[in-house]
C-alpha atoms as a PDB file:
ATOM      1  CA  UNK A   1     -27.123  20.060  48.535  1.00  0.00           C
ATOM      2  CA  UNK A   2     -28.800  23.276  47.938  1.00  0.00           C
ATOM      3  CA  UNK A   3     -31.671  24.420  45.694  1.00  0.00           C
ATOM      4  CA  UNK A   4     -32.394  27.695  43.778  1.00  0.00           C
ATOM      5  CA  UNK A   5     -36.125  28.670  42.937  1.00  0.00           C
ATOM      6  CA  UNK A   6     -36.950  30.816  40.959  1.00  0.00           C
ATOM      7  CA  UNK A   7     -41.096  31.701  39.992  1.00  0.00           C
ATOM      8  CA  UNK A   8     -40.966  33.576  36.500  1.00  0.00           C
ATOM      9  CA  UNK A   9     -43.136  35.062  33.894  1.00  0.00           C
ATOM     10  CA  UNK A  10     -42.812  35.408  30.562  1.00  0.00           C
ATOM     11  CA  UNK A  11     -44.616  37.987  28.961  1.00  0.00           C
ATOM     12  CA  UNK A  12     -47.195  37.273  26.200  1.00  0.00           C
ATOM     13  CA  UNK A  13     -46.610  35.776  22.564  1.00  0.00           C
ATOM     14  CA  UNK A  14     -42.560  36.011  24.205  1.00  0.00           C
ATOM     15  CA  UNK A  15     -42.626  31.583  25.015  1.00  0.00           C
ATOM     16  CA  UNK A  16     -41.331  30.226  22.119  1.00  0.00           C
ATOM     17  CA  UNK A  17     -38.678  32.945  21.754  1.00  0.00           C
ATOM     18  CA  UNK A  18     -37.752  32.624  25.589  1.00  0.00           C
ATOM     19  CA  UNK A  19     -37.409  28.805  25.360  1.00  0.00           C
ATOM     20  CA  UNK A  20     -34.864  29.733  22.129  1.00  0.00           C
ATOM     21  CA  UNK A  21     -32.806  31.894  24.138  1.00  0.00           C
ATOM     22  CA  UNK A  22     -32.822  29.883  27.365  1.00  0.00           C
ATOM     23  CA  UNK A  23     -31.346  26.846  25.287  1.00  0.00           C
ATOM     24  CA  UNK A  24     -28.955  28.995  23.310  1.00  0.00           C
ATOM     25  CA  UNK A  25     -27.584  29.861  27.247  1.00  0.00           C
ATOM     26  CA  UNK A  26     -27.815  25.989  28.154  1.00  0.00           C
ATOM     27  CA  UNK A  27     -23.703  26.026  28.099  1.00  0.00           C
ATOM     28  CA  UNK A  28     -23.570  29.156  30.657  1.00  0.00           C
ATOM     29  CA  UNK A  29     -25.832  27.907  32.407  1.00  0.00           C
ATOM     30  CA  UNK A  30     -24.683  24.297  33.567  1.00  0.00           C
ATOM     31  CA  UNK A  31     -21.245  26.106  33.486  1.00  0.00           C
ATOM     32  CA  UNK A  32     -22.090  27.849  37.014  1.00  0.00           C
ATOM     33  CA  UNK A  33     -20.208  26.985  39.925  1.00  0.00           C
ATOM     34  CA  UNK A  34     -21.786  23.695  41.741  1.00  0.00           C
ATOM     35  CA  UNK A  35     -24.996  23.083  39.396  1.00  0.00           C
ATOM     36  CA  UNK A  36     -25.901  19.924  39.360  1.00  0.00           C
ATOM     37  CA  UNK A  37     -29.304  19.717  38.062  1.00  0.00           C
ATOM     38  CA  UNK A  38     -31.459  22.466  36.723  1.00  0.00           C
ATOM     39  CA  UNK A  39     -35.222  22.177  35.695  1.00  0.00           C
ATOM     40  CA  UNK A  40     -36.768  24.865  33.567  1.00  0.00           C
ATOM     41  CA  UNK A  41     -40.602  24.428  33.888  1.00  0.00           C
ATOM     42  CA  UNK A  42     -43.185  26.449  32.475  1.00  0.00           C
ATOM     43  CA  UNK A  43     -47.248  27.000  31.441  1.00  0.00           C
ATOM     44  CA  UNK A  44     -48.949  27.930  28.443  1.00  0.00           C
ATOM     45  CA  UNK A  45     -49.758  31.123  29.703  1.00  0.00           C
ATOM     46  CA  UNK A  46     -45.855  31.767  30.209  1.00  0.00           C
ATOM     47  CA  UNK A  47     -45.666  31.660  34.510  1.00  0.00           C
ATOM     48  CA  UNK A  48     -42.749  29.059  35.155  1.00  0.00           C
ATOM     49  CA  UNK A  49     -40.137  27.805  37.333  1.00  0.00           C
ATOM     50  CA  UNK A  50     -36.468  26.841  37.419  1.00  0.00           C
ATOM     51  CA  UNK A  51     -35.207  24.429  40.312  1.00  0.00           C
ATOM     52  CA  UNK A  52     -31.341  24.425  39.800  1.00  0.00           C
ATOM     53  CA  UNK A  53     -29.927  22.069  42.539  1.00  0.00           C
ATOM     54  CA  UNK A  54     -26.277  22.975  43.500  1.00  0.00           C
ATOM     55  CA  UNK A  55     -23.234  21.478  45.512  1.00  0.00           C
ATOM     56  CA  UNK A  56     -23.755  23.723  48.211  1.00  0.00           C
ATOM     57  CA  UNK A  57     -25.335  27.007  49.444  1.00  0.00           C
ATOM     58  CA  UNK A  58     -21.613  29.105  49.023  1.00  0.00           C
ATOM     59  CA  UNK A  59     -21.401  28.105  45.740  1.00  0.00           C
ATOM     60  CA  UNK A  60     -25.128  29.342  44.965  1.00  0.00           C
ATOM     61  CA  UNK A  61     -24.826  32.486  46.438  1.00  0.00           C
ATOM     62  CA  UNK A  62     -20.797  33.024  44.597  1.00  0.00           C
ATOM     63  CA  UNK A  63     -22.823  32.482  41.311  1.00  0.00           C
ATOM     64  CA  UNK A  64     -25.555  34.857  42.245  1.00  0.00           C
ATOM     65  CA  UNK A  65     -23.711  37.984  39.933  1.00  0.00           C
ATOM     66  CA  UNK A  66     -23.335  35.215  37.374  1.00  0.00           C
ATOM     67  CA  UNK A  67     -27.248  34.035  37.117  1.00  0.00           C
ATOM     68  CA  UNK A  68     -28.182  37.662  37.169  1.00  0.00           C
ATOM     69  CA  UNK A  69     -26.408  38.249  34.254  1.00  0.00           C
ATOM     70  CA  UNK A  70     -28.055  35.333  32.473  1.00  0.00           C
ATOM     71  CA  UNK A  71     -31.732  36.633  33.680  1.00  0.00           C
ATOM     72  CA  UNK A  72     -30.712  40.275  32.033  1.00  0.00           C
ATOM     73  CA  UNK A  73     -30.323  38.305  28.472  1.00  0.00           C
ATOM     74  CA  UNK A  74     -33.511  36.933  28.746  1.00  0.00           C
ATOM     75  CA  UNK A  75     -35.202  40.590  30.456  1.00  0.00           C
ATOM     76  CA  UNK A  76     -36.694  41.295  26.563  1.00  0.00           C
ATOM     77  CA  UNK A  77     -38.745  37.909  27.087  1.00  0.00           C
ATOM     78  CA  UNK A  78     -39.637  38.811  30.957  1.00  0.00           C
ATOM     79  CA  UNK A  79     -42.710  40.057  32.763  1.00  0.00           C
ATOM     80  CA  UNK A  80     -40.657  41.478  35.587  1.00  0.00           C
ATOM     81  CA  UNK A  81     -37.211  40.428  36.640  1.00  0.00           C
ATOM     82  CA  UNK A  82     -37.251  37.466  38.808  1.00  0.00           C
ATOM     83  CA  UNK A  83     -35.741  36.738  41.974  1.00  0.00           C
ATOM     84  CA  UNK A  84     -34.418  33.492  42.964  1.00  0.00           C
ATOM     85  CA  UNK A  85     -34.839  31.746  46.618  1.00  0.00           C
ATOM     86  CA  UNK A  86     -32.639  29.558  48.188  1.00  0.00           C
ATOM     87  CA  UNK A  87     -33.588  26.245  50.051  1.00  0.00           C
ATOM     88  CA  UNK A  88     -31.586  23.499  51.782  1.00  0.00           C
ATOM     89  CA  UNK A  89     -32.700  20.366  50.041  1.00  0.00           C
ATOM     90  CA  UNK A  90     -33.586  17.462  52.781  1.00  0.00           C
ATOM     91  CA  UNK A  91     -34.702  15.060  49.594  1.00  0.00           C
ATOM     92  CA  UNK A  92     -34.263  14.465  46.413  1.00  0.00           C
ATOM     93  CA  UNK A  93     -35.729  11.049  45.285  1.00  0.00           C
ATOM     94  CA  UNK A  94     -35.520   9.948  41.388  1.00  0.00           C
ATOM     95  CA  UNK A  95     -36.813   7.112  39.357  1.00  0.00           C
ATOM     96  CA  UNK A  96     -34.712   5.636  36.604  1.00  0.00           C
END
């Protein structure tokens, strides 16, 4: 399993448009090769994160082109474009 990061900031008066727009992507966005799980987190002063976990680190980096494309619909909303890391996950523990 492999996890994207991404730190992001939206710029101000821009959240509840951004969160519009991110779930009017929702179907591109868990269409990408491998994803799994993705997490969209975010403050009231816009600064967020999204943790997407995918099958594996080829598939992340094949969708790369992809989740830059999404980023550019959302670059009206954006303080900056952001730049996603990638991680090797060694745990991912849930309670149901």
């Amino acid at each position: 399993m492999y996890a994207r990061i991404t730190r992001y900031q939206i710029k101000s008066g821009h959240i509840d448009a951004a969160k519009a727009q991110a779930e009017a992507m929702k179907a591109d966005i868990m269409a990408l090769p491998g994803i799994k799980r993705f997490v969209n987190a975010i403050r009231d002063d816009g600064s967020g994160y999204i943790v997407t976990l995918v099958s594996s680190q080829a598939e992340a980096e094949a969708s790369l082109p992809r989740v830059r494309e999404i980023w550019g619909k959302m670059a009206e909303h954006l303080d900056g474009m952001p730049t996603p890391e990638g991680f090797d996950v060694v745990a991912q523990w849930e309670n149901t």
